[in-house]
PDB file of N, CA and C in Angstrom:
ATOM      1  N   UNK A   1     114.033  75.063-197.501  1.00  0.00           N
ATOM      2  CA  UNK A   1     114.153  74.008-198.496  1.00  0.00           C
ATOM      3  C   UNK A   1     115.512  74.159-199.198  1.00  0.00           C
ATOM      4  N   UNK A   2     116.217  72.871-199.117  1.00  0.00           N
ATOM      5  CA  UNK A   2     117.282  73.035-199.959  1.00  0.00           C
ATOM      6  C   UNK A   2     117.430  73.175-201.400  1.00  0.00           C
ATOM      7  N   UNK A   3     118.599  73.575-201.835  1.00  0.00           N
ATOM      8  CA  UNK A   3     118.679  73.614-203.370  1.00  0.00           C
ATOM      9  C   UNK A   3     118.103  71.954-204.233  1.00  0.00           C
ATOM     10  N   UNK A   4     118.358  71.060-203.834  1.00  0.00           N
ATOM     11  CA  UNK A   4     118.779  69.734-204.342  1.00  0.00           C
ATOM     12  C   UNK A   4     117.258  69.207-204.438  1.00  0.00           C
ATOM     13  N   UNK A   5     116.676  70.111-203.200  1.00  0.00           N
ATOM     14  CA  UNK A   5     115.529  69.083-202.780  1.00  0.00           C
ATOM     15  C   UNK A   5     114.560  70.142-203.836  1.00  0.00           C
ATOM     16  N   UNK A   6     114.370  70.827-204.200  1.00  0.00           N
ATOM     17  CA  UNK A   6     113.622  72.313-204.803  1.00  0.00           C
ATOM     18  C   UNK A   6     113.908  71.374-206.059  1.00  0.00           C
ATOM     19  N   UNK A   7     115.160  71.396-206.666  1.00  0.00           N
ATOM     20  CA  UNK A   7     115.470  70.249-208.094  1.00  0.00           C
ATOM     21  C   UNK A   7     114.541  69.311-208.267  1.00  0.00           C
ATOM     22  N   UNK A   8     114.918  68.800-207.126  1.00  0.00           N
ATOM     23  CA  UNK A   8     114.220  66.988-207.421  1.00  0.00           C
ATOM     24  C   UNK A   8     112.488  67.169-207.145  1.00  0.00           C
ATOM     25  N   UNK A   9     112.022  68.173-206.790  1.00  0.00           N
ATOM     26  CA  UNK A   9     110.767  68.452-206.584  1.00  0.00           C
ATOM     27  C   UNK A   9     110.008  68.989-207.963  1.00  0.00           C
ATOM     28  N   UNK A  10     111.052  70.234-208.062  1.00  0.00           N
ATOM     29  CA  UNK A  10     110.655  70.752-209.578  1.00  0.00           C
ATOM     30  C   UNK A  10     111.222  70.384-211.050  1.00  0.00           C
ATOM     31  N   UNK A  11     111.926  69.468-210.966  1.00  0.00           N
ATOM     32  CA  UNK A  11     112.397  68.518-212.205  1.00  0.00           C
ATOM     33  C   UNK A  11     111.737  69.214-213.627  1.00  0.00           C
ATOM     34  N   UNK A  12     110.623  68.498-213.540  1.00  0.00           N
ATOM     35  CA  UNK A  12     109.378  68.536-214.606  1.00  0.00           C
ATOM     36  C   UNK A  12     109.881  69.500-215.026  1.00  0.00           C
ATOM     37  N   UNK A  13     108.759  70.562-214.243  1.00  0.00           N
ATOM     38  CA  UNK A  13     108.732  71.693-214.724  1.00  0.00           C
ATOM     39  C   UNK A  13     109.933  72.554-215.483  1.00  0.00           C
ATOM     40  N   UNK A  14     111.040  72.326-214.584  1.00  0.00           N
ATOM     41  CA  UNK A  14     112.283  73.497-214.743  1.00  0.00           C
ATOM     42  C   UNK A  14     112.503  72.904-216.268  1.00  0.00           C
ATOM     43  N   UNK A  15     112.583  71.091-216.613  1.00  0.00           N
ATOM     44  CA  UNK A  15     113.086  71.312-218.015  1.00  0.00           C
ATOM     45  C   UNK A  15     111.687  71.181-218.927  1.00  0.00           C
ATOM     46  N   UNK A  16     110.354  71.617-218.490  1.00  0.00           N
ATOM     47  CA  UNK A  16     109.612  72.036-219.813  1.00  0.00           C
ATOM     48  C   UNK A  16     109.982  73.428-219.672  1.00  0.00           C
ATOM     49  N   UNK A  17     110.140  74.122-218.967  1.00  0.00           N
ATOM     50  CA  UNK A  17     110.556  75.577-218.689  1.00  0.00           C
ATOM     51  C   UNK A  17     111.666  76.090-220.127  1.00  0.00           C
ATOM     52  N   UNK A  18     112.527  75.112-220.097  1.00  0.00           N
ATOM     53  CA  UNK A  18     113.839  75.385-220.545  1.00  0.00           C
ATOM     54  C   UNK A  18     113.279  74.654-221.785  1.00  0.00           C
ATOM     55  N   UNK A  19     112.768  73.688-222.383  1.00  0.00           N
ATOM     56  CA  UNK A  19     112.416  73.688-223.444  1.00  0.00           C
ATOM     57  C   UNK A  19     111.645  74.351-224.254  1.00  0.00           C
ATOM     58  N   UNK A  20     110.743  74.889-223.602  1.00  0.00           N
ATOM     59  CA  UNK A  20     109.886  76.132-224.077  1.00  0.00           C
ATOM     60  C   UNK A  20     110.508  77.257-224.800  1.00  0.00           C
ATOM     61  N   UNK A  21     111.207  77.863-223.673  1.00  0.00           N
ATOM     62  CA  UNK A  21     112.154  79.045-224.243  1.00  0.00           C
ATOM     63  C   UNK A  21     113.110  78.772-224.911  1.00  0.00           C
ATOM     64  N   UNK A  22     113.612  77.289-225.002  1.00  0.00           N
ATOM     65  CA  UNK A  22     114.536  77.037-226.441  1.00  0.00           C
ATOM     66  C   UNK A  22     113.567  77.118-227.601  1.00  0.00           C
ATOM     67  N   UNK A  23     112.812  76.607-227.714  1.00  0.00           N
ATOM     68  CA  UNK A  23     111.742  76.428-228.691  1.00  0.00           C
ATOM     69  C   UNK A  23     110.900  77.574-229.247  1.00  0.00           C
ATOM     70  N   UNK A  24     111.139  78.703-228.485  1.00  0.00           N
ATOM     71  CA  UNK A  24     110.280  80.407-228.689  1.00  0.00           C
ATOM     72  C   UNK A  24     111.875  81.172-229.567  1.00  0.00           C
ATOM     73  N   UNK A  25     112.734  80.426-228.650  1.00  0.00           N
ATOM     74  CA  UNK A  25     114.473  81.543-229.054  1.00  0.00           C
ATOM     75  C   UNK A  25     114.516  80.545-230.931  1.00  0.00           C
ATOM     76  N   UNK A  26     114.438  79.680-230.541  1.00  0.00           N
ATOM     77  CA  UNK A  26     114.847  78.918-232.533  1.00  0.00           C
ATOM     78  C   UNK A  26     113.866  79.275-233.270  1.00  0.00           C
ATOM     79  N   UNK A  27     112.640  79.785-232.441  1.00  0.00           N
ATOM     80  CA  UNK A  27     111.667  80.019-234.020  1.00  0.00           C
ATOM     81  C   UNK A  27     111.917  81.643-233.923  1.00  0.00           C
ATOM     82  N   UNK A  28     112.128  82.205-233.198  1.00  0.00           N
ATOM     83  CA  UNK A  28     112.455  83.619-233.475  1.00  0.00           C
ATOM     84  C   UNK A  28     113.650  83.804-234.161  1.00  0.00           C
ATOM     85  N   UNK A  29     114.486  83.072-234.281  1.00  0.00           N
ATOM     86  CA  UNK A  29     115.650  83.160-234.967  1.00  0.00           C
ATOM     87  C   UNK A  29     115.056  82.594-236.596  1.00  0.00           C
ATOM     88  N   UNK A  30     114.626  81.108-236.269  1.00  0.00           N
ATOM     89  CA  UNK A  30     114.452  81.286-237.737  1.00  0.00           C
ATOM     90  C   UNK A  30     113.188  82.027-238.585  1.00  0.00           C
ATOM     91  N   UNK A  31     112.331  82.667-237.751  1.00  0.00           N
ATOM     92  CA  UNK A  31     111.775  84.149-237.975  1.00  0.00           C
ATOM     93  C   UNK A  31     112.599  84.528-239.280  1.00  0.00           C
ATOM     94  N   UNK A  32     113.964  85.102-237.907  1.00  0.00           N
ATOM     95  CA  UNK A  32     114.621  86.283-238.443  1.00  0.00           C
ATOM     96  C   UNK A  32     115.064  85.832-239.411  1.00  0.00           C
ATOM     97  N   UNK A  33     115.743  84.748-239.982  1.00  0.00           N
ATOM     98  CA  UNK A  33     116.523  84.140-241.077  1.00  0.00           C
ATOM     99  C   UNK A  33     115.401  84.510-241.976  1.00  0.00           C
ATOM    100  N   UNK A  34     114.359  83.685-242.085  1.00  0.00           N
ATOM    101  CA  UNK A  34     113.458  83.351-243.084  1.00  0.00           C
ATOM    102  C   UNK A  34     113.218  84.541-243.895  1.00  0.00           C
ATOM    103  N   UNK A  35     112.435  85.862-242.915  1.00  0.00           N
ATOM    104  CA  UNK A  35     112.103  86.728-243.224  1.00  0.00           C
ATOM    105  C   UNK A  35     113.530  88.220-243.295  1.00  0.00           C
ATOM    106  N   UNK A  36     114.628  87.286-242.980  1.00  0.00           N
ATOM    107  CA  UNK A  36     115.818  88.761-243.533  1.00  0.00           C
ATOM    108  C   UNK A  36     115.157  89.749-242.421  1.00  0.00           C
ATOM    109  N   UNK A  37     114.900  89.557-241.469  1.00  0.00           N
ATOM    110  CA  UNK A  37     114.984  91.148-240.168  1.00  0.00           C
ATOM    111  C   UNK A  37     116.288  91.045-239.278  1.00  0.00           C
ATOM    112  N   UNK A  38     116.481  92.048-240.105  1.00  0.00           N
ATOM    113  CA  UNK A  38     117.972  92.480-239.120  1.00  0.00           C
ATOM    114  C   UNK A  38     118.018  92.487-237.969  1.00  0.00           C
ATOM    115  N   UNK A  39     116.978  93.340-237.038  1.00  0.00           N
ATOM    116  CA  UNK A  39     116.966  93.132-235.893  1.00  0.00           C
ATOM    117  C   UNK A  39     117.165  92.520-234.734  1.00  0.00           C
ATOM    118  N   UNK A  40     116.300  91.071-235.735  1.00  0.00           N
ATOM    119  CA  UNK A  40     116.116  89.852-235.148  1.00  0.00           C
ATOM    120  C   UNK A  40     118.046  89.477-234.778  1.00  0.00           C
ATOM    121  N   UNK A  41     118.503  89.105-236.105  1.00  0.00           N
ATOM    122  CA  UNK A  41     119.673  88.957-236.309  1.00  0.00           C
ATOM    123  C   UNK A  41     120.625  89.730-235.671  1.00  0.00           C
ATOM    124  N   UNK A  42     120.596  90.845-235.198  1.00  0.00           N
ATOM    125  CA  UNK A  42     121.150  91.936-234.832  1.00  0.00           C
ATOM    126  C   UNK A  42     121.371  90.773-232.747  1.00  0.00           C
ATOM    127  N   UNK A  43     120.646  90.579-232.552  1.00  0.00           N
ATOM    128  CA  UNK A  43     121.054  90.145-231.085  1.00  0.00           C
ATOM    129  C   UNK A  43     121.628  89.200-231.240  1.00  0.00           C
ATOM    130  N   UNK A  44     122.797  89.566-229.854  1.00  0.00           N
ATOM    131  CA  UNK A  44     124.142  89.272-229.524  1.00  0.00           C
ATOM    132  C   UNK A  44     123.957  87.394-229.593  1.00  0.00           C
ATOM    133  N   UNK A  45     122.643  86.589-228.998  1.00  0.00           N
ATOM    134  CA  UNK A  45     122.449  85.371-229.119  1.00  0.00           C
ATOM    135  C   UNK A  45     122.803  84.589-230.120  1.00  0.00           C
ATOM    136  N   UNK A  46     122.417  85.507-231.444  1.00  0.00           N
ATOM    137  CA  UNK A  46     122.572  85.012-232.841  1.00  0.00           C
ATOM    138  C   UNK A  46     123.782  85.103-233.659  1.00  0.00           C
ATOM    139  N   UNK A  47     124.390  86.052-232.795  1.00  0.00           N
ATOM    140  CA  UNK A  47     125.625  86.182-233.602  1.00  0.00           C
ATOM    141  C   UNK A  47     126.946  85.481-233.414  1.00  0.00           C
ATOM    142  N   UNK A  48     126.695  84.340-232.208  1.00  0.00           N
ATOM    143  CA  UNK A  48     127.857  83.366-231.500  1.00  0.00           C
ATOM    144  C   UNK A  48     128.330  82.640-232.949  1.00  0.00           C
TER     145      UNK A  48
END
């Protein structure tokens, strides 16, 4: 199976995929804001 055809097959999925884990990464961030954990804040993601 080609690349293009795997895309157009798995569409859907790949961007609830990718919205998901945007949506888990912004509330863990604003976690970290809300509640002041360094940690959180401490990864390299957050610090762009």
């Amino acid at each position: 199976m080609k690349t293009t055809e795997y895309l157009k097959k798995y569409k859907d999925q790949i961007i609830f995929s990718l919205l998901l884990i945007y949506i888990i990464v912004l509330g863990f961030g604003v976690i970290g804001e809300l509640f002041n954990i360094e940690w959180i804040l401490n990864f390299p993601l957050f610090k762009l």
